[in-house]
Protein backbone atom coordinates (compact mmCIF):
# COMPACT_ATOMS: atom_id res chain seq x y z
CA UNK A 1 162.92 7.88 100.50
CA UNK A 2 160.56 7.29 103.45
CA UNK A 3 157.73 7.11 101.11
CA UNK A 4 159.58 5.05 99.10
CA UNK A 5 160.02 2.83 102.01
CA UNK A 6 156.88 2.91 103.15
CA UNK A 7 155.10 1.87 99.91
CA UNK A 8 157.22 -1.26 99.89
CA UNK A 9 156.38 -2.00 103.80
CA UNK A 10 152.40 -1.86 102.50
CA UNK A 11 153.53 -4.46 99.94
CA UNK A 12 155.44 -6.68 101.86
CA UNK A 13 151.90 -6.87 104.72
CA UNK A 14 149.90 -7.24 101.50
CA UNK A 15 151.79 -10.25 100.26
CA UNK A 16 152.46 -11.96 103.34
CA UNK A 17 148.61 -12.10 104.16
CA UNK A 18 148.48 -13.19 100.87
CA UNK A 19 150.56 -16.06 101.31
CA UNK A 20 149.31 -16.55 104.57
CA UNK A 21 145.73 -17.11 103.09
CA UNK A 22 147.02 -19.62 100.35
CA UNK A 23 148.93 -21.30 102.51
CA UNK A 24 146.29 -22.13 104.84
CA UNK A 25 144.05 -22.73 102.50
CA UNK A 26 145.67 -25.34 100.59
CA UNK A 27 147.27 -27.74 103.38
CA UNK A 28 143.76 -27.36 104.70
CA UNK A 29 142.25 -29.01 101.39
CA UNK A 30 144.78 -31.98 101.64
CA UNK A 31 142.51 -35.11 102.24
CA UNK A 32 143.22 -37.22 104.97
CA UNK A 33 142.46 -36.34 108.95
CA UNK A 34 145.24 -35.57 110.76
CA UNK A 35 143.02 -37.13 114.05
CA UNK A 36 142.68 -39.89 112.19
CA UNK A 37 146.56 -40.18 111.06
CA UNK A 38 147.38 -39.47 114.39
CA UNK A 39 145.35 -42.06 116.07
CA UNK A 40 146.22 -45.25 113.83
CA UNK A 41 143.82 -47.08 111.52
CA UNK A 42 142.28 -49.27 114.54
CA UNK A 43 140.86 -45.93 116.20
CA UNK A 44 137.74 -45.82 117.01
CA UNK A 45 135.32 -43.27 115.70
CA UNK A 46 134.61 -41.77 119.44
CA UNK A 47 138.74 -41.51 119.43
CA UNK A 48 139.38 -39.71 116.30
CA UNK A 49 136.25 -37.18 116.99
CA UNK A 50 137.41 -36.60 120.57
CA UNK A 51 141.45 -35.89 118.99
CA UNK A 52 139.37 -33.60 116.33
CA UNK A 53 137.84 -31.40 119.03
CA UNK A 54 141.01 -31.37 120.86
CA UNK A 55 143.11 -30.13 118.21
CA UNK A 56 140.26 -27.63 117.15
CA UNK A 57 139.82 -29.36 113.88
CA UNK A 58 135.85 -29.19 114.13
CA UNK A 59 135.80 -25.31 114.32
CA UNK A 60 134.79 -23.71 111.03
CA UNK A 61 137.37 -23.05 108.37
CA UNK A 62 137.60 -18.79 108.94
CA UNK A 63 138.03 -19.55 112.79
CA UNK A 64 140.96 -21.14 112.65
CA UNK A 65 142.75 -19.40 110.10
CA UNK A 66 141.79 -16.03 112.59
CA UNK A 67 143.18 -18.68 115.67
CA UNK A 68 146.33 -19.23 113.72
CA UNK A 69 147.07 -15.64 112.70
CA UNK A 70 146.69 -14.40 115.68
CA UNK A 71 149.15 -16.68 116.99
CA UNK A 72 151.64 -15.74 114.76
CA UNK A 73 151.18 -12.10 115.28
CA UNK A 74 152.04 -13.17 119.60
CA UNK A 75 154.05 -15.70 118.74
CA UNK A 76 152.26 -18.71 120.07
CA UNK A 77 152.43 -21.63 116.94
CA UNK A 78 150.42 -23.84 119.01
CA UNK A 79 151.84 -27.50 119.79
CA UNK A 80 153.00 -30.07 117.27
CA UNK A 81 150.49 -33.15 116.53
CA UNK A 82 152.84 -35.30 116.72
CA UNK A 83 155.85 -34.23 119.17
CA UNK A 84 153.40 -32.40 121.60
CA UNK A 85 155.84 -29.81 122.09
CA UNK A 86 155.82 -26.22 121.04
CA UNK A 87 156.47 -25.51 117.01
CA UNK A 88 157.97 -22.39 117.65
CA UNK A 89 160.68 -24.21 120.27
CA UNK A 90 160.95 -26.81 117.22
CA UNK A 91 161.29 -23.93 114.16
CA UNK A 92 163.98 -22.15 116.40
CA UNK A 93 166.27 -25.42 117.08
CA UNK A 94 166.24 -26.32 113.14
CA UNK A 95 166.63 -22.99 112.21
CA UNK A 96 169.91 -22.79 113.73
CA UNK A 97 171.05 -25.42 111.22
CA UNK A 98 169.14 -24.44 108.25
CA UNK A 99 169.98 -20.04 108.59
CA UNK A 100 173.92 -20.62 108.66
CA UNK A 101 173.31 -23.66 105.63
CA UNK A 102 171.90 -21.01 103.45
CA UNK A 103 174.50 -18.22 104.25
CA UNK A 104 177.24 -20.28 103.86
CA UNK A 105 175.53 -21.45 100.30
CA UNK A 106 174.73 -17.65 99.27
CA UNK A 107 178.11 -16.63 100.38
CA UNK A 108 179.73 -19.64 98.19
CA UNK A 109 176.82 -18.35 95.32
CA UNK A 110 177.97 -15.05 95.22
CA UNK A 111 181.71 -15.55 95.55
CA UNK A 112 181.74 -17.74 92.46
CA UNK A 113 179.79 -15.74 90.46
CA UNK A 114 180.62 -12.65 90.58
CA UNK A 115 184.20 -13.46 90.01
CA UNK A 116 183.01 -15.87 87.15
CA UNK A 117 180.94 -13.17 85.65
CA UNK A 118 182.97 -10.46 85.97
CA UNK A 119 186.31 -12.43 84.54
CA UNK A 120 184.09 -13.41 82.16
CA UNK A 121 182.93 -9.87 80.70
CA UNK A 122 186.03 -8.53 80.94
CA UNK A 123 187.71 -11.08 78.18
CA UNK A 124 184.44 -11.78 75.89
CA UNK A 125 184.65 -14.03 73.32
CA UNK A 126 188.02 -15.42 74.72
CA UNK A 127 189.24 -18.95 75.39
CA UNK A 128 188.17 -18.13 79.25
CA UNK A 129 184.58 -16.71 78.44
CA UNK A 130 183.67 -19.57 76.51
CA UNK A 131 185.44 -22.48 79.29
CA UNK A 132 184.10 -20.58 82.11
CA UNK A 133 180.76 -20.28 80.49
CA UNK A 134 180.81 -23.95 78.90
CA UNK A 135 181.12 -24.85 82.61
CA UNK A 136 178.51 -23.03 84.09
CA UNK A 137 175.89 -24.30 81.20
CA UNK A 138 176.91 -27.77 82.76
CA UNK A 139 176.59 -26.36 86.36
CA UNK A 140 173.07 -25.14 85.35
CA UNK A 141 172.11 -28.97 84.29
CA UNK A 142 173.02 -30.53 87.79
CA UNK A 143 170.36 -31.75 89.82
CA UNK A 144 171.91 -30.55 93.07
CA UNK A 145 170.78 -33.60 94.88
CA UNK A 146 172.60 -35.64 92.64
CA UNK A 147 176.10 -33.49 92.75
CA UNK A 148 175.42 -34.09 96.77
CA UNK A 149 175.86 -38.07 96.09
CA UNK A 150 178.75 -36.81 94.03
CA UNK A 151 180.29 -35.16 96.57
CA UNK A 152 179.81 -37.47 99.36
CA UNK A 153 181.28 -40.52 97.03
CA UNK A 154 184.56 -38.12 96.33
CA UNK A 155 184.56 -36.26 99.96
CA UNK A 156 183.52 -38.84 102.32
CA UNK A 157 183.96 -42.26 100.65
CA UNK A 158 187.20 -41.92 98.91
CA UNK A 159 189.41 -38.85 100.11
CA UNK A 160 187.52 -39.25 103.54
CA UNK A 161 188.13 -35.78 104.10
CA UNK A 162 184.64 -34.87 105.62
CA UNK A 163 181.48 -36.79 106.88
CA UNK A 164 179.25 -38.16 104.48
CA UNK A 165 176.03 -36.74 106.74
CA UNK A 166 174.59 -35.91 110.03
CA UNK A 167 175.99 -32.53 112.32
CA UNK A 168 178.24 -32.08 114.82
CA UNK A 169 176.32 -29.57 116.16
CA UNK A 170 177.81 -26.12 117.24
CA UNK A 171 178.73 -26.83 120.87
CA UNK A 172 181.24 -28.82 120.07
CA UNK A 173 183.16 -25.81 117.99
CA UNK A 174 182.38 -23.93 115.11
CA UNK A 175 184.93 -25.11 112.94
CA UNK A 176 182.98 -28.72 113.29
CA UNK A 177 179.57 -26.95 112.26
CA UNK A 178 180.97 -25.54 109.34
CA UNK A 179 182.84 -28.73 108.36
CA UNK A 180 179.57 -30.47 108.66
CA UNK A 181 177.84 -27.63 106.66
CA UNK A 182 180.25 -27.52 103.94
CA UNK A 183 179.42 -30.20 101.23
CA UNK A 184 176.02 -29.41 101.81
CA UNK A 185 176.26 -25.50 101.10
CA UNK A 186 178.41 -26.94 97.79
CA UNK A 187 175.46 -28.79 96.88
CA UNK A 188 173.54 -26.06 97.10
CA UNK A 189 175.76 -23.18 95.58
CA UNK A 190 176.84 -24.67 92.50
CA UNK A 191 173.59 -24.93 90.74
CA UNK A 192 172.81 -20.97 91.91
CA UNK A 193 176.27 -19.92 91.08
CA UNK A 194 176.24 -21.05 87.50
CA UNK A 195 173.01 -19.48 86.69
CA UNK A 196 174.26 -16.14 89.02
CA UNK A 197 177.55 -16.07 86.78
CA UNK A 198 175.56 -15.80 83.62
CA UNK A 199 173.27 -13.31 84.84
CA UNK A 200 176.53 -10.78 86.06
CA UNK A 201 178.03 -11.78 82.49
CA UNK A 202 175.34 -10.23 80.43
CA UNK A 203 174.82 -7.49 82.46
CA UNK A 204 178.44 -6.28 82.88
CA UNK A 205 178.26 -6.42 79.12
CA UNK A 206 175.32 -4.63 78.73
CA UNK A 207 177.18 -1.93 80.53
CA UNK A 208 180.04 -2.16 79.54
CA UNK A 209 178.57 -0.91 75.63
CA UNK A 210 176.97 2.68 77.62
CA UNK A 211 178.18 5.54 76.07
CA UNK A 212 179.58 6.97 79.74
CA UNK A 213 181.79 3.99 79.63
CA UNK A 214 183.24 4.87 76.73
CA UNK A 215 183.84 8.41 77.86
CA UNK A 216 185.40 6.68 81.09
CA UNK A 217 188.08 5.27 78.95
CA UNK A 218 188.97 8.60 76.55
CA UNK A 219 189.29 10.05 79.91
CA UNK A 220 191.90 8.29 80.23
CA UNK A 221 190.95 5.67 83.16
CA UNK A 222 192.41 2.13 82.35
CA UNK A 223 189.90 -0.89 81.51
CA UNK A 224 190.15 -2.46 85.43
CA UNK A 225 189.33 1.44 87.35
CA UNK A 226 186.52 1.22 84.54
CA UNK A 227 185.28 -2.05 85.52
CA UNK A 228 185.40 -1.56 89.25
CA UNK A 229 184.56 1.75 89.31
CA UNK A 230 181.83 2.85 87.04
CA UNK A 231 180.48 -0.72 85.36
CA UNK A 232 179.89 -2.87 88.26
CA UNK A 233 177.56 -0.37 90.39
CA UNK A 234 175.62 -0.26 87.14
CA UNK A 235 175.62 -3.63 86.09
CA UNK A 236 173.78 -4.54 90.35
CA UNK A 237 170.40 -4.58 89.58
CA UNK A 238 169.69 -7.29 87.79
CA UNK A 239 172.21 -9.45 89.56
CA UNK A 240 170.69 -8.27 93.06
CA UNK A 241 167.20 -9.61 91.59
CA UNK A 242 168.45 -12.77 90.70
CA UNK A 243 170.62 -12.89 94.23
CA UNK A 244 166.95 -12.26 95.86
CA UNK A 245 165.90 -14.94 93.92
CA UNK A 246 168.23 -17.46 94.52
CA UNK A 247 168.49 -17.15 98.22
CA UNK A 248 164.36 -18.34 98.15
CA UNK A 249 165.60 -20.99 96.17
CA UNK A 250 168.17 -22.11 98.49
CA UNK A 251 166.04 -21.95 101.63
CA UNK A 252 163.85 -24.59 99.67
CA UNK A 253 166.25 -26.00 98.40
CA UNK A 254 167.53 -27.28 101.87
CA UNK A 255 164.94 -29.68 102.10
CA UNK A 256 166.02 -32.16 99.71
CA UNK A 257 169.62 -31.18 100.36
CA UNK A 258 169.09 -31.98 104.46
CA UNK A 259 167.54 -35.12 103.41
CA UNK A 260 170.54 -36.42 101.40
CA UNK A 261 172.96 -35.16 104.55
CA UNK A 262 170.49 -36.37 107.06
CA UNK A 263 170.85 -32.72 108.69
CA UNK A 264 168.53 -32.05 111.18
CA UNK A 265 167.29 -28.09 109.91
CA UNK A 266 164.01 -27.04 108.97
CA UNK A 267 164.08 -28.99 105.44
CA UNK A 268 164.20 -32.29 107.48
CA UNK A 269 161.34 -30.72 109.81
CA UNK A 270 158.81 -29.95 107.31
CA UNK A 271 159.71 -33.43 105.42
CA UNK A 272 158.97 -35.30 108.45
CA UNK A 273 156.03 -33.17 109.48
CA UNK A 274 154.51 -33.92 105.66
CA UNK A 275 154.87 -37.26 106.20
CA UNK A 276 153.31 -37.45 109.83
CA UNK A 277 150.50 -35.03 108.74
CA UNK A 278 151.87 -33.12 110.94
CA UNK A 279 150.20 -30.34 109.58
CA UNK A 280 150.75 -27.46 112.01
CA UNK A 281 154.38 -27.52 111.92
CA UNK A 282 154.28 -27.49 108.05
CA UNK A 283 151.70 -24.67 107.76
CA UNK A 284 154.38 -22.86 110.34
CA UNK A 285 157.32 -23.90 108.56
CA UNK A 286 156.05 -22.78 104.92
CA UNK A 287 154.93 -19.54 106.45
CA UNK A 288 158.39 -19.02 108.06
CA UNK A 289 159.78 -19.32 104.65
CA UNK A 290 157.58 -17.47 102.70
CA UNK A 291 158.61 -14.41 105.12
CA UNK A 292 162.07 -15.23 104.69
CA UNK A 293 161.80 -14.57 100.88
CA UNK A 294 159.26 -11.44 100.66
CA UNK A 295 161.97 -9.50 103.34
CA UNK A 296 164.90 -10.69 101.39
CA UNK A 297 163.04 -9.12 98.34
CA UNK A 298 162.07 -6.15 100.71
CA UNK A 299 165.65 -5.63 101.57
CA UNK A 300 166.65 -5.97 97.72
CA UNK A 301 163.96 -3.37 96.63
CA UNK A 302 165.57 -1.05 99.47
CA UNK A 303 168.51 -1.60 98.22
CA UNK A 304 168.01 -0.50 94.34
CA UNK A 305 167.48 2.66 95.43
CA UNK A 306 170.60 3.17 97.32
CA UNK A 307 172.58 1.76 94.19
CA UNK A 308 170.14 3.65 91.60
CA UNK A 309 167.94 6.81 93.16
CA UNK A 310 166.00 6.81 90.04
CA UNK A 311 163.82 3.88 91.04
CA UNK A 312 162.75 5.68 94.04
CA UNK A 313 162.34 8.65 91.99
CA UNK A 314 159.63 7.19 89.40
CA UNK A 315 157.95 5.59 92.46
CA UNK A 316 157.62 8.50 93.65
């Protein structure tokens, strides 16, 4: 197991240097100067070169990718162009929006599927398969930014049951935050959760037809100890790929979702910091979130070998 482990660590530092080059590589191709952005049209030349040297601009490409990972490896993100204040102070105040958003959106995800899926399986080619399943093919069509406007004209507009946008913020009481959090997580489940419920569908079927299943039932164990017991452990791996998946898409996905809720999380950030050039705080940001997904994915491949040891066997 601790080779196991240790051979997915190696790929995890591989890909995240990976990333970390590509990253870099392309915001730093972008045209435009940043001085230059920064500074207004009416700058003068002697302006914008002395912002340039001040922001390190003028140092050669492989210096300041070596600057910036360094900085990440202590911790130091440098200061933002355009708020002058730390990015890491910045990343850590959005992130406490944007981390519960997505939990709250997985947790939502997973809740509906599963049940979906599983209900689903267990009465195939009944009237609930195909309404349950005719629903989530229409789930899987939503934009998600446009069920948002859908939910804000029902929600906020008409039942006026919760605020159209903005966030109470978590000092003034949990239950607030999560009220505040709620249509957005929607927004962002429903689309995940359709797709999800398919995925746990075909593979609880898939199952379902194994030969030890079968034997399960002349056993004598009824269709629901079966189901519970035996199929669903089986029927995991594909639906924890797709779970790994889907939480990457939902951390992206917050930042047209925080846009059309005007919530202030790291969606909003990197938006704003695109449109400033702003371009530290985005390389920072995309980083952040490309790190996010490759240990979700690390935790996921952990995690296959706890539900099936003969993954980590044939790695071996």
């Amino acid at each position: 197991m601790s080779v196991f482990v240790l051979r997915r660590l190696l790929t995890l530092l591989a890909t995240l240097v990976g990333a970390s080059l590509i990253i870099f590589l392309v915001l730093d191709a972008l045209p435009g100067n940043a001085a230059q952005m920064l500074m207004g049209a009416d700058a003068s030349p002697d302006a914008v070169r002395a912002l340039t040297v001040k922001l390190g601009l003028d140092q050669p490409l492989a210096v300041r990718y070596l600057q910036w990972i360094k900085g990440l490896l202590v911790g130091d993100l440098g200061n933002s162009y355009v708020y002058g204040t730390p990015v890491a102070s910045l990343i850590a105040e959005r992130l406490l929006l944007t981390v519960p958003l997505a939990i709250m959106a997985m947790a939502i995800t997973v809740t509906l599927a599963l049940s979906a899926g599983i209900y689903t399986a267990a009465n195939h080619n009944k009237l609930g398969d195909v309404g349950v399943m005719s629903l989530t093919q229409i789930g899987i069509a939503l934009p998600n930014f446009w069920f948002a406007i859908l939910l804000v004209l029902l929600f906020s507009v008409r039942l006026q049951w919760l605020s159209a946008g903005g966030f109470a913020g978590w000092e003034d009481g949990i239950w607030l935050g999560v009220k505040s959090l709620l249509l957005p997580a929607i927004s962002l489940a429903v689309v995940q959760a359709a797709i999800l419920a398919r995925v746990t569908r075909s593979a609880v079927l898939e199952v379902l037809r194994e030969d030890f299943v079968r034997t399960a039932r002349a056993k004598g164990l009824g269709k629901r100890e079966v189901l519970w017991s035996h199929v669903l452990r089986n029927a995991m791996i594909p639906v924890m790929t797709v779970m790994g998946l889907q939480f990457a898409n939902l951390l992206a996905g917050t930042i047209v979702i925080e846009n059309v809720f005007y919530l202030p999380g790291l969606g909003r950030l990197i938006f704003q910091s695109i449109a400033n050039r702003d371009l530290i705080v985005v390389r920072n940001c995309v980083m952040l979130l490309a790190t996010m997904v490759v240990i979700v994915n690390f935790v996921v491949d952990v995690l296959y070998a706890f539900i099936d040891p003969r993954i980590k066997v044939h790695d071996l």
